[in-house]
Protein backbone atom coordinates (compact mmCIF):
# COMPACT_ATOMS: atom_id res chain seq x y z
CA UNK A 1 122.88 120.16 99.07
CA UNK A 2 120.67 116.69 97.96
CA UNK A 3 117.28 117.72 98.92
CA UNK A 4 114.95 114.88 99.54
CA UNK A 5 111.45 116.84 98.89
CA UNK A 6 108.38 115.48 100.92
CA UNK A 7 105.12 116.76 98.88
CA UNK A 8 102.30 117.80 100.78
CA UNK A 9 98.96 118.58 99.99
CA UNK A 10 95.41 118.51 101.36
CA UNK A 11 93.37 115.14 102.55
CA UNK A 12 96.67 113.49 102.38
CA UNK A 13 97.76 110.26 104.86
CA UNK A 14 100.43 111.54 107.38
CA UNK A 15 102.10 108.14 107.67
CA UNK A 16 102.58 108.17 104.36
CA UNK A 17 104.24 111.65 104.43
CA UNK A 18 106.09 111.30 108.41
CA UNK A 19 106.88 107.34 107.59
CA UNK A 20 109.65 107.89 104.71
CA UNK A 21 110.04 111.40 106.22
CA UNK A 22 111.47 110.29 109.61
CA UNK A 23 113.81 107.65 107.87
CA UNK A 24 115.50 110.01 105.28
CA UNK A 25 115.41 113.19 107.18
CA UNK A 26 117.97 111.22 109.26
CA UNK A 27 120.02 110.18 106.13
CA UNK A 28 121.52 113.92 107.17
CA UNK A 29 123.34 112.47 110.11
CA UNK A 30 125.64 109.54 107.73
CA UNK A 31 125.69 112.42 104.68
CA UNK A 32 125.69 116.23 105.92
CA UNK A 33 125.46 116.99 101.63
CA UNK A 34 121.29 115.60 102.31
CA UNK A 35 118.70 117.39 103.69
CA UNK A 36 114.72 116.71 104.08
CA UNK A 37 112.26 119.66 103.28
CA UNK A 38 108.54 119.52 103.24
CA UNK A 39 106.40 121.57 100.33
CA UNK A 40 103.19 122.65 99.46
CA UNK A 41 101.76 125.18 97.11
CA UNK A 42 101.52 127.68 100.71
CA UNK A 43 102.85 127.42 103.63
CA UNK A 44 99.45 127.04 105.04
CA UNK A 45 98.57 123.88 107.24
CA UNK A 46 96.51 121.98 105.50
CA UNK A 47 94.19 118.65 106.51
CA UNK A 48 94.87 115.43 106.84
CA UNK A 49 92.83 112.46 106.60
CA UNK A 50 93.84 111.56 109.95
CA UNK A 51 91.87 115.01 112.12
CA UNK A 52 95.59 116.21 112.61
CA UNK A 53 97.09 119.13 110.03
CA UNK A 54 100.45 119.50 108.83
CA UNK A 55 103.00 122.81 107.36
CA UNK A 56 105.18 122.78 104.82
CA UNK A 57 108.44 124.68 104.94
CA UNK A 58 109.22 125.72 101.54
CA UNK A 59 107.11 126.02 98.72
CA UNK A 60 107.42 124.44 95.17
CA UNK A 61 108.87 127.35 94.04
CA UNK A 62 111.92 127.45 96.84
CA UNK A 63 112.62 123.73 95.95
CA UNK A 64 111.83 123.14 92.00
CA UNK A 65 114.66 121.20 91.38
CA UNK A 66 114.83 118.57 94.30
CA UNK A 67 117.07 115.92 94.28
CA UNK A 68 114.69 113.23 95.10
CA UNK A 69 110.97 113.71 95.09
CA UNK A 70 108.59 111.63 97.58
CA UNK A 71 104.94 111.69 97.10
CA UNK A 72 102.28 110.43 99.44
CA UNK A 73 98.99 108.83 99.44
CA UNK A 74 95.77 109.02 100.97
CA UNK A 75 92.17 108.46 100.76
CA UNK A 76 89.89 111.15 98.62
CA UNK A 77 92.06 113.71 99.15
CA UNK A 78 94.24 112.28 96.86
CA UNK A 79 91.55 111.82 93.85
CA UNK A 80 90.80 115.61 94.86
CA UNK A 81 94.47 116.45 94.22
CA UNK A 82 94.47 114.69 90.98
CA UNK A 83 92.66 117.55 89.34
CA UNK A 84 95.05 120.13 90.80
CA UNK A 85 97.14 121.03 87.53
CA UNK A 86 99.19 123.20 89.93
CA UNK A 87 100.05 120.42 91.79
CA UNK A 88 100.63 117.85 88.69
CA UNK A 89 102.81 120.87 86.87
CA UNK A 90 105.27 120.52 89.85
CA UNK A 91 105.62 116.93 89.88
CA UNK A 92 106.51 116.86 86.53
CA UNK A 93 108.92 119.39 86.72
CA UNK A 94 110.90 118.25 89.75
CA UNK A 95 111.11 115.18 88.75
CA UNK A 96 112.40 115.46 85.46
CA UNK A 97 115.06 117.39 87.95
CA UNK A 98 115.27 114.64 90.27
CA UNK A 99 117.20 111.12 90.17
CA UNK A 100 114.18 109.73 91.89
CA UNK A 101 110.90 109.97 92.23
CA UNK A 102 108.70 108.01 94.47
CA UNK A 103 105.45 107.49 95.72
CA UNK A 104 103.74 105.88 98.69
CA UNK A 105 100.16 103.95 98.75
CA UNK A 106 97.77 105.96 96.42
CA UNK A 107 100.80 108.62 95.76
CA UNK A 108 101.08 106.38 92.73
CA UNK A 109 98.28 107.81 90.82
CA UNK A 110 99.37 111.35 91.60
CA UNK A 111 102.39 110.05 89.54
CA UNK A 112 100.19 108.59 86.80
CA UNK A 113 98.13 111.11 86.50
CA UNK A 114 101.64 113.24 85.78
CA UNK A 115 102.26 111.18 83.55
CA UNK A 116 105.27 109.51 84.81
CA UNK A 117 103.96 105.68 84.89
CA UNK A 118 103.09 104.67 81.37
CA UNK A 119 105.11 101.96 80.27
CA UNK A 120 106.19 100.80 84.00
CA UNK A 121 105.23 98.12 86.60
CA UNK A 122 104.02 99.86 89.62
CA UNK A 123 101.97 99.24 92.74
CA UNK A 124 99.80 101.15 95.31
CA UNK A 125 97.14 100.52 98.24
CA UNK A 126 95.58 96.94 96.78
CA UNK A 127 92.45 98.80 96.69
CA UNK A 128 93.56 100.85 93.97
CA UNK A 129 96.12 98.51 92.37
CA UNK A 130 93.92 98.12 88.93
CA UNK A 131 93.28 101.43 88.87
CA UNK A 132 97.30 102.34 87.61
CA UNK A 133 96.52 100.38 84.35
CA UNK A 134 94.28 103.90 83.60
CA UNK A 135 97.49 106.04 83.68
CA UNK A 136 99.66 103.20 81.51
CA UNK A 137 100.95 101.28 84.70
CA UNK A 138 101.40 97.65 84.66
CA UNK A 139 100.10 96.76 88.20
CA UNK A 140 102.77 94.92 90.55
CA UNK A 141 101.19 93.29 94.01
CA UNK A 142 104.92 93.95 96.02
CA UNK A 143 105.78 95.44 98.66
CA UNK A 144 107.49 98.42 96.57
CA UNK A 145 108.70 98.66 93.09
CA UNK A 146 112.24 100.04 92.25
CA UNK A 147 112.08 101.35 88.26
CA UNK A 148 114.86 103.00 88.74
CA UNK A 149 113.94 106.53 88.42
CA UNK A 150 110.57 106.15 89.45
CA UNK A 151 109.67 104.19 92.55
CA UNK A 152 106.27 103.00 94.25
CA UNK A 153 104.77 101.72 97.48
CA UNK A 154 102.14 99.38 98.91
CA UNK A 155 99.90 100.85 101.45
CA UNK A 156 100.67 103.35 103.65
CA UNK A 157 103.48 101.37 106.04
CA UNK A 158 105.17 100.25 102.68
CA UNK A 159 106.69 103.73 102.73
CA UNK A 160 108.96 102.77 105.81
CA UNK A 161 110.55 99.85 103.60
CA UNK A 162 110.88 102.41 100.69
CA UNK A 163 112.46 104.91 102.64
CA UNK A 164 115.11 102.43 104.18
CA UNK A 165 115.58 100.78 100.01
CA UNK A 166 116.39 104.62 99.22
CA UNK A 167 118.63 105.29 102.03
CA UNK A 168 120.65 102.46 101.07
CA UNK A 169 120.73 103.66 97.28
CA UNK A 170 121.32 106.90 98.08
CA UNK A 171 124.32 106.04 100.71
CA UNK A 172 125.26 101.99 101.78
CA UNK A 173 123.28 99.75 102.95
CA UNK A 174 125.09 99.71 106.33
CA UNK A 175 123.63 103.03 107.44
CA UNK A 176 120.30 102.21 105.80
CA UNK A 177 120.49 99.52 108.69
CA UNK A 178 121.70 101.71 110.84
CA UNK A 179 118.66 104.22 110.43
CA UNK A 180 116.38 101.28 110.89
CA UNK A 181 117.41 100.87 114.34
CA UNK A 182 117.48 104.08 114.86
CA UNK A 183 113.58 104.13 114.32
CA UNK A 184 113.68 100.47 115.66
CA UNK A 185 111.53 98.73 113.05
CA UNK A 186 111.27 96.11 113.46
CA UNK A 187 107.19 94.74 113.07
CA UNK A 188 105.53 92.20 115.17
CA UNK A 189 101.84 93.10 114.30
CA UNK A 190 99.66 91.64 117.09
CA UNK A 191 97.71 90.03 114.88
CA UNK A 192 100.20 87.99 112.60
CA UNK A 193 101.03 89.01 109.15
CA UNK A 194 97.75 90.02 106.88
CA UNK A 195 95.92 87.05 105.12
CA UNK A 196 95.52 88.10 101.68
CA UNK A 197 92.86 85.20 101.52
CA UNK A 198 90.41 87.21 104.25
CA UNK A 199 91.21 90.83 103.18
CA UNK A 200 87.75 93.03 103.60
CA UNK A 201 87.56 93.32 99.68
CA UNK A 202 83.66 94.28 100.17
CA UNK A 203 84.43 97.17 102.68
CA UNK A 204 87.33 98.52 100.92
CA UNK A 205 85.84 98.33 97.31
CA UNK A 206 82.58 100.26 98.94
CA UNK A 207 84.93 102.93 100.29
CA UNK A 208 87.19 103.61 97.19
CA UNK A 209 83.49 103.74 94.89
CA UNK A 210 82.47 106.49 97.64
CA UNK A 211 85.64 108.14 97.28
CA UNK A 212 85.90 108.08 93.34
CA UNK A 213 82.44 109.45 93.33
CA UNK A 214 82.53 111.90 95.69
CA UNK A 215 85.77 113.87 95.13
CA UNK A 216 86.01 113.47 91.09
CA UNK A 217 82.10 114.83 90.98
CA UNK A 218 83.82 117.13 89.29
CA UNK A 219 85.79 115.43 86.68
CA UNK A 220 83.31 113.19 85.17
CA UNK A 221 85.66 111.72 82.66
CA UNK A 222 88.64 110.27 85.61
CA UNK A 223 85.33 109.74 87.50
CA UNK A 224 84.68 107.03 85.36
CA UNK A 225 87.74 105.49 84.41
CA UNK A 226 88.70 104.86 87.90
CA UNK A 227 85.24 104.17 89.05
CA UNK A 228 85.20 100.82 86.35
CA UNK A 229 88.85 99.82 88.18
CA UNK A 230 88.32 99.84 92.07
């Protein structure tokens, strides 16, 4: 069986977990040899950044050799988990078990802060994009970046394009299409497509300092680092 693990931890974004989640777990119905499992240290719920919690249903040690690993983003919860050596330890070792591993919006530093970005191009949320360069990154403003092993994501909804760019490496691209309509994406924001020109850069630059600050109080040394890039 190809597991596709889904890592989940505290504070974390649940789009960013369900989004990619919902597109592979469905890769089971093309391929009955791949299956979707969620894990976390316990099967505890844990907090989102988003008032709902989620449940794993394995733990690291019931999946430590997945055969892809998928990690997601989120807001301070992430900076919190990037002082959880528990949590680092596994990411390392699955993925030096796994063919890929991949990240989605700030998942990417969870990945650099394993260690698995120097020397690569990568991207993340925008608001954090400068920040890779402190794990060895070379910051990439696309929509997601295929390294081969490793991949990364944009912001939060970037995981949906991910997911379907997997499905189609992992199987054809015929039933990657096929699992897009199947979730029917097909986005018409209401608004038009974002102008990069107007972004908030104020508002979100205020809210990644608070972040930095306030859940890396106690890691003075990352504080900083990624306090000078955001």
């Amino acid at each position: 069986m190809k597991t596709i693990a889904f890592l989940l931890y505290p504070g974390l974004t649940p789009l960013d977990l369900i989004g990619p989640l919902q597109v592979l777990s469905s890769l089971r119905q093309a391929d009955p040899s791949f299956e979707a499992a969620v894990v976390a240290e316990t099967l505890e719920p844990v907090p989102t950044d988003a008032v709902v919690s989620l449940g794993a249903d394995r733990t690291f040690e019931e999946v430590p050799a997945p055969y892809a690993l998928v990690v997601p983003g989120g807001q301070a919860g992430t900076l919190r988990a990037l002082t959880n050596e528990r949590l680092l330890e596994y990411v390392r070792s699955a993925s030096a078990q796994a063919t890929v591993t991949a990240s989605v919006c700030t998942g990417a530093l969870i990945l650099g802060a394993a260690g698995l970005l120097k020397g690569r191009e990568a991207t993340t949320h925008w608001s954090f994009l400068e920040a890779l360069r402190e794990f060895g990154a070379t910051p990439v403003k696309r929509r997601w970046v295929d390294e081969g092993e490793v991949l990364t994501a944009a912001g939060v909804s970037a995981g949906i394009d991910m997911a379907l760019h997997l499905a189609a490496r992992f199987s054809s691209q015929d039933v990657a299409k096929i699992l897009q309509f199947g979730v029917e994406y097909d986005p018409e924001p209401p608004f038009g497509p974002l102008d990069w020109a107007a972004a908030p850069r104020e508002l979100f630059t205020g809210l990644a300092a608070t972040w930095v600050q306030e859940a890396l109080a106690e890691a003075p040394e990352l504080q900083k680092r990624l306090a000078a890039r955001v």
